[in-house]
C-alpha atoms as a PDB file:
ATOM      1  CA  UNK A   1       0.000   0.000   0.000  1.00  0.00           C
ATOM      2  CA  UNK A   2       0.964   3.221  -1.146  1.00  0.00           C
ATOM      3  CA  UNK A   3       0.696   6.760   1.156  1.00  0.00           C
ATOM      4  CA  UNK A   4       1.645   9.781   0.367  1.00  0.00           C
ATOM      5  CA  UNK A   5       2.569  12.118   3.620  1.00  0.00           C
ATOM      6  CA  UNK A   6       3.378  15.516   4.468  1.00  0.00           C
ATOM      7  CA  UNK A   7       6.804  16.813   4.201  1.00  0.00           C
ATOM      8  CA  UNK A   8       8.147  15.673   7.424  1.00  0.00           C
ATOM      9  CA  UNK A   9       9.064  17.841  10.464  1.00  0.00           C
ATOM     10  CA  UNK A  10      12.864  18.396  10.806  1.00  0.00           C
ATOM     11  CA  UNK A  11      14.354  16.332  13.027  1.00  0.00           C
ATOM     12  CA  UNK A  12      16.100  19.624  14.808  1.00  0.00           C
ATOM     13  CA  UNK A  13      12.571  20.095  15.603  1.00  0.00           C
ATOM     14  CA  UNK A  14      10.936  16.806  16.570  1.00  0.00           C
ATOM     15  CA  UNK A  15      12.282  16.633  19.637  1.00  0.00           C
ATOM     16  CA  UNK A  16      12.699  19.488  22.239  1.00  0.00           C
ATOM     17  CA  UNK A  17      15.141  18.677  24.987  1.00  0.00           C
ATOM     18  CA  UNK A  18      14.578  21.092  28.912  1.00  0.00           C
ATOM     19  CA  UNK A  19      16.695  21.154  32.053  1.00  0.00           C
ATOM     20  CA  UNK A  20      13.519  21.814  34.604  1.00  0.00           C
ATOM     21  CA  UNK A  21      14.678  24.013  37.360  1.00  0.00           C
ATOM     22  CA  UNK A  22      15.376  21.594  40.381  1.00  0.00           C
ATOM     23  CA  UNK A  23      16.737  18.903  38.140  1.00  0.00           C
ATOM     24  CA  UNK A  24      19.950  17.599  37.453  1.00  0.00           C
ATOM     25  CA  UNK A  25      19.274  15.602  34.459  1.00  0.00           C
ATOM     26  CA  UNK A  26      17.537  17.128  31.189  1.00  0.00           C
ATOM     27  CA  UNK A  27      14.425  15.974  29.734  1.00  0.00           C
ATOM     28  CA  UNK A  28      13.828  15.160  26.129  1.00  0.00           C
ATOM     29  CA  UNK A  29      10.382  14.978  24.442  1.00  0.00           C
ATOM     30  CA  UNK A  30       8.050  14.941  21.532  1.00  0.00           C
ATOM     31  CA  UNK A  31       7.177  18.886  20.375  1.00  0.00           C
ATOM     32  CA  UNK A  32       3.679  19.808  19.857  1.00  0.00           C
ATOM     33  CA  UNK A  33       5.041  20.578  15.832  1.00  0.00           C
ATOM     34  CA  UNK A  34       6.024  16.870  16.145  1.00  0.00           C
ATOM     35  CA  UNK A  35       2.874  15.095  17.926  1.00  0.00           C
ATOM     36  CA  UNK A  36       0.840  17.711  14.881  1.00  0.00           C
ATOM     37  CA  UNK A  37       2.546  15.973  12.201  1.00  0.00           C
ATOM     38  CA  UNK A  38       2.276  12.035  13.654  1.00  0.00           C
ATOM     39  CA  UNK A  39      -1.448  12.859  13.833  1.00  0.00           C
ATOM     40  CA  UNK A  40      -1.136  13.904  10.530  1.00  0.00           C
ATOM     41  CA  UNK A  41       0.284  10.844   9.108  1.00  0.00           C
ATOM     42  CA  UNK A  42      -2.090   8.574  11.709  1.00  0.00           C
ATOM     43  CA  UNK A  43      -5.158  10.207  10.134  1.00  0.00           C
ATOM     44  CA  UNK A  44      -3.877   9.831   6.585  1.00  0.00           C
ATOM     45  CA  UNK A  45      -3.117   6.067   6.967  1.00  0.00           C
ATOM     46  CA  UNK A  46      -6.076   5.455   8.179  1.00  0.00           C
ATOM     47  CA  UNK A  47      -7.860   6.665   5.378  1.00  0.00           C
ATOM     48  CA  UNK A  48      -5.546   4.966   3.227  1.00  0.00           C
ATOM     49  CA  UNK A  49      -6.616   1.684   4.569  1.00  0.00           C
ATOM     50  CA  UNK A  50      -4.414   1.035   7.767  1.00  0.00           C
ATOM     51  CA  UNK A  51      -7.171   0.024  10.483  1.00  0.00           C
ATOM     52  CA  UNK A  52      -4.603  -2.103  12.559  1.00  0.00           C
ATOM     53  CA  UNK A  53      -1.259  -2.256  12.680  1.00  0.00           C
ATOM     54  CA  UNK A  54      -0.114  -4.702  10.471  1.00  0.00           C
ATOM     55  CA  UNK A  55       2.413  -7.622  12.057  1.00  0.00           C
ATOM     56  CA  UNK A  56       5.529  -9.415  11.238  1.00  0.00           C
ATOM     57  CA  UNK A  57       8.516  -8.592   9.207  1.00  0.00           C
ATOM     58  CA  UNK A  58       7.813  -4.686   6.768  1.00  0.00           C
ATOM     59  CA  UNK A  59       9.733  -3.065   4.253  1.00  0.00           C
ATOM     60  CA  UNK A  60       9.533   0.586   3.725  1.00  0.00           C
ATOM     61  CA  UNK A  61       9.977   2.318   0.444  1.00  0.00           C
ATOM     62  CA  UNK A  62      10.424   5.518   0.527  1.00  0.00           C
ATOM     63  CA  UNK A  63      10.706   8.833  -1.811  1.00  0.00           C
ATOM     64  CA  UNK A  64      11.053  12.001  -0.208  1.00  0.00           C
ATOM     65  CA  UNK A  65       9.988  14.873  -2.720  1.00  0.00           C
ATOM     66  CA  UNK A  66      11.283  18.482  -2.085  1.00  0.00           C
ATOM     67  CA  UNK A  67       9.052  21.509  -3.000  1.00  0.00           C
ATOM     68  CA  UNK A  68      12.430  23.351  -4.273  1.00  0.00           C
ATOM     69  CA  UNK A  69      16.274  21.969  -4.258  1.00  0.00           C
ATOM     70  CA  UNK A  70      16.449  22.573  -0.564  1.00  0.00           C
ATOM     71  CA  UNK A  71      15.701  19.596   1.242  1.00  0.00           C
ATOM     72  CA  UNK A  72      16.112  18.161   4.392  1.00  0.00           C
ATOM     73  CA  UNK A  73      18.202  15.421   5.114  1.00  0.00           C
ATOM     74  CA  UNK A  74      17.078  11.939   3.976  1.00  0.00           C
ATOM     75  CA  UNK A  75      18.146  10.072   7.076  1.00  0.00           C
ATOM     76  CA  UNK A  76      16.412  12.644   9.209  1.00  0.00           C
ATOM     77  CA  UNK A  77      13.174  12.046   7.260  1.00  0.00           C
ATOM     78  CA  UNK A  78      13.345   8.276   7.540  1.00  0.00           C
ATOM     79  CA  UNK A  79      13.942   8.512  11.732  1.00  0.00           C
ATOM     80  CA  UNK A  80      10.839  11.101  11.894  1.00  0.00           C
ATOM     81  CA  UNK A  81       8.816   9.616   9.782  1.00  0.00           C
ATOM     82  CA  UNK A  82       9.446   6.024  11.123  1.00  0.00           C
ATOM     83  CA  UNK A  83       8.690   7.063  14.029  1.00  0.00           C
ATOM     84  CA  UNK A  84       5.406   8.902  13.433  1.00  0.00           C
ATOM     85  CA  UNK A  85       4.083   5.752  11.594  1.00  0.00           C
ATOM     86  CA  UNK A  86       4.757   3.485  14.696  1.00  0.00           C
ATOM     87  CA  UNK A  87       1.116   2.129  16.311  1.00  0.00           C
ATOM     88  CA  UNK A  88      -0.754   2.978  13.025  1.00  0.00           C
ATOM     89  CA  UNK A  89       0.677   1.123  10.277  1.00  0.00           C
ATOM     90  CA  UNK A  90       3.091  -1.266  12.593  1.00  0.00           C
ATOM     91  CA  UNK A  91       3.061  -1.770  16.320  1.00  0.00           C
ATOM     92  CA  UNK A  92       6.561  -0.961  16.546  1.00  0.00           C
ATOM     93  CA  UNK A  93       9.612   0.226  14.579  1.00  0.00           C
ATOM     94  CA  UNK A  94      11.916  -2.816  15.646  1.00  0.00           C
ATOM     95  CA  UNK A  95       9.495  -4.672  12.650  1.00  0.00           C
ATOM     96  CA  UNK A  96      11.440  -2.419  10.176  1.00  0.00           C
ATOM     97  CA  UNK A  97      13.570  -4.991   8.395  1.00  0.00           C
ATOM     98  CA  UNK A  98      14.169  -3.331   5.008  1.00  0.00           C
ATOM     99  CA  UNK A  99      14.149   0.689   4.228  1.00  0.00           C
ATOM    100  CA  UNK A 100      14.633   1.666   0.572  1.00  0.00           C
ATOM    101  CA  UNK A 101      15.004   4.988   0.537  1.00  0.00           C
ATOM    102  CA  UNK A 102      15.509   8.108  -2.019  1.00  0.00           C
ATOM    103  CA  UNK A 103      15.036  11.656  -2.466  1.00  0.00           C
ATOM    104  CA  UNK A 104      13.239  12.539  -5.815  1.00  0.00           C
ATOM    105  CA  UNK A 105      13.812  15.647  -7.618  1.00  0.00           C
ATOM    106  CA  UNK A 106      11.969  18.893  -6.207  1.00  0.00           C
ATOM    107  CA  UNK A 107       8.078  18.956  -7.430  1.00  0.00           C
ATOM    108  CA  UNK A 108       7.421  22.366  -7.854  1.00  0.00           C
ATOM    109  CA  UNK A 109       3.378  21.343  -7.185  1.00  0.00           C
ATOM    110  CA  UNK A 110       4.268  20.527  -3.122  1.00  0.00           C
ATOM    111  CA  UNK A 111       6.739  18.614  -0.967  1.00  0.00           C
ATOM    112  CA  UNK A 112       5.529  15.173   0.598  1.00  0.00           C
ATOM    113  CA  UNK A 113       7.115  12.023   1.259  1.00  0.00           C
ATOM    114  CA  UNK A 114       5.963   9.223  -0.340  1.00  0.00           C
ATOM    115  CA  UNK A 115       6.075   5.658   1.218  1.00  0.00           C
ATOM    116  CA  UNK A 116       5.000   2.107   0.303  1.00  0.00           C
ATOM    117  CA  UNK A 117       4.796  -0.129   2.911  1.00  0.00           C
ATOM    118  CA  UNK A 118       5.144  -3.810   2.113  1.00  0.00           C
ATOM    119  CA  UNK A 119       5.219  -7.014   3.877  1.00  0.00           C
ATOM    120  CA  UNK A 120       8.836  -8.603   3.851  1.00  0.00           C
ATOM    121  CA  UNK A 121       9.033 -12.124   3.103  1.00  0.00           C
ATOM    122  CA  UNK A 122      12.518 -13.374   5.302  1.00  0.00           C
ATOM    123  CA  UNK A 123      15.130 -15.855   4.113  1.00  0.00           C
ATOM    124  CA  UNK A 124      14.396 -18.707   6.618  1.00  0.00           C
ATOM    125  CA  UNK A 125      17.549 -18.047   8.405  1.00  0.00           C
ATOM    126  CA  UNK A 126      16.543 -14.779   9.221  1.00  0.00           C
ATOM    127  CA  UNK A 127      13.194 -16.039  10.287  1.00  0.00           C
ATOM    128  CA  UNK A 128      14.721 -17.936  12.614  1.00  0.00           C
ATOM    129  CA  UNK A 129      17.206 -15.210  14.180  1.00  0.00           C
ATOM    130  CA  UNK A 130      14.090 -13.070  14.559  1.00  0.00           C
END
């Protein structure tokens, strides 16, 4: 199955990271741009067809499309956007067992990533490492 996403949230800006007064240890968290976006993505796959998380072994393919030549980087879109599709389209990120990843040239129309998400049939050796 085939989505297609909103330009993801930087990853400079996914997380936030506070020292509370009183503490000795900083805290790092999910941003309110960040939690905006995964809802986002939650809604989308849902309407693409994603009522439960799917389980076993996935492969992500995924094309990130720039609105111009400046882009972000494609290793911060894959962590970001990994992460926002966690408990919607898979129950976790540790069933990632393939990424194919690329960034397409700019689309003048809008930015978006684009991402197929396929079950992964395993070699039996892996299958039994797993």
């Amino acid at each position: 199955m085939i989505l297609v996403l909103p330009y993801p949230v930087s990853a400079n800006r996914y997380w936030r990271t506070i020292v509370a007064k009183k503490q000795l240890r900083a805290i790092t968290f999910v941003s309110d741009e960040a939690k905006s976006y995964k809802a986002q993505c939650a809604w989308l796959a849902k309407a693409a067809g994603f009522r439960v998380p799917l389980n076993g072994a996935i492969e992500l393919r995924i094309s990130l499309v720039p609105k111009n030549r400046v882009c972000m980087d494609l290793d911060n879109a894959l962590k970001v956007t990994i992460d926002a599709l966690k408990g919607v389209v898979y129950a976790d990120d540790a069933q990632v067992y393939r990424i194919v990843a690329q960034r397409a040239d700019p689309d003048p129309a809008g930015a978006r990533l684009e991402i197929e998400v396929l079950p992964l049939v395993m070699p039996m050796a892996l299958e039994a490492a797993a």
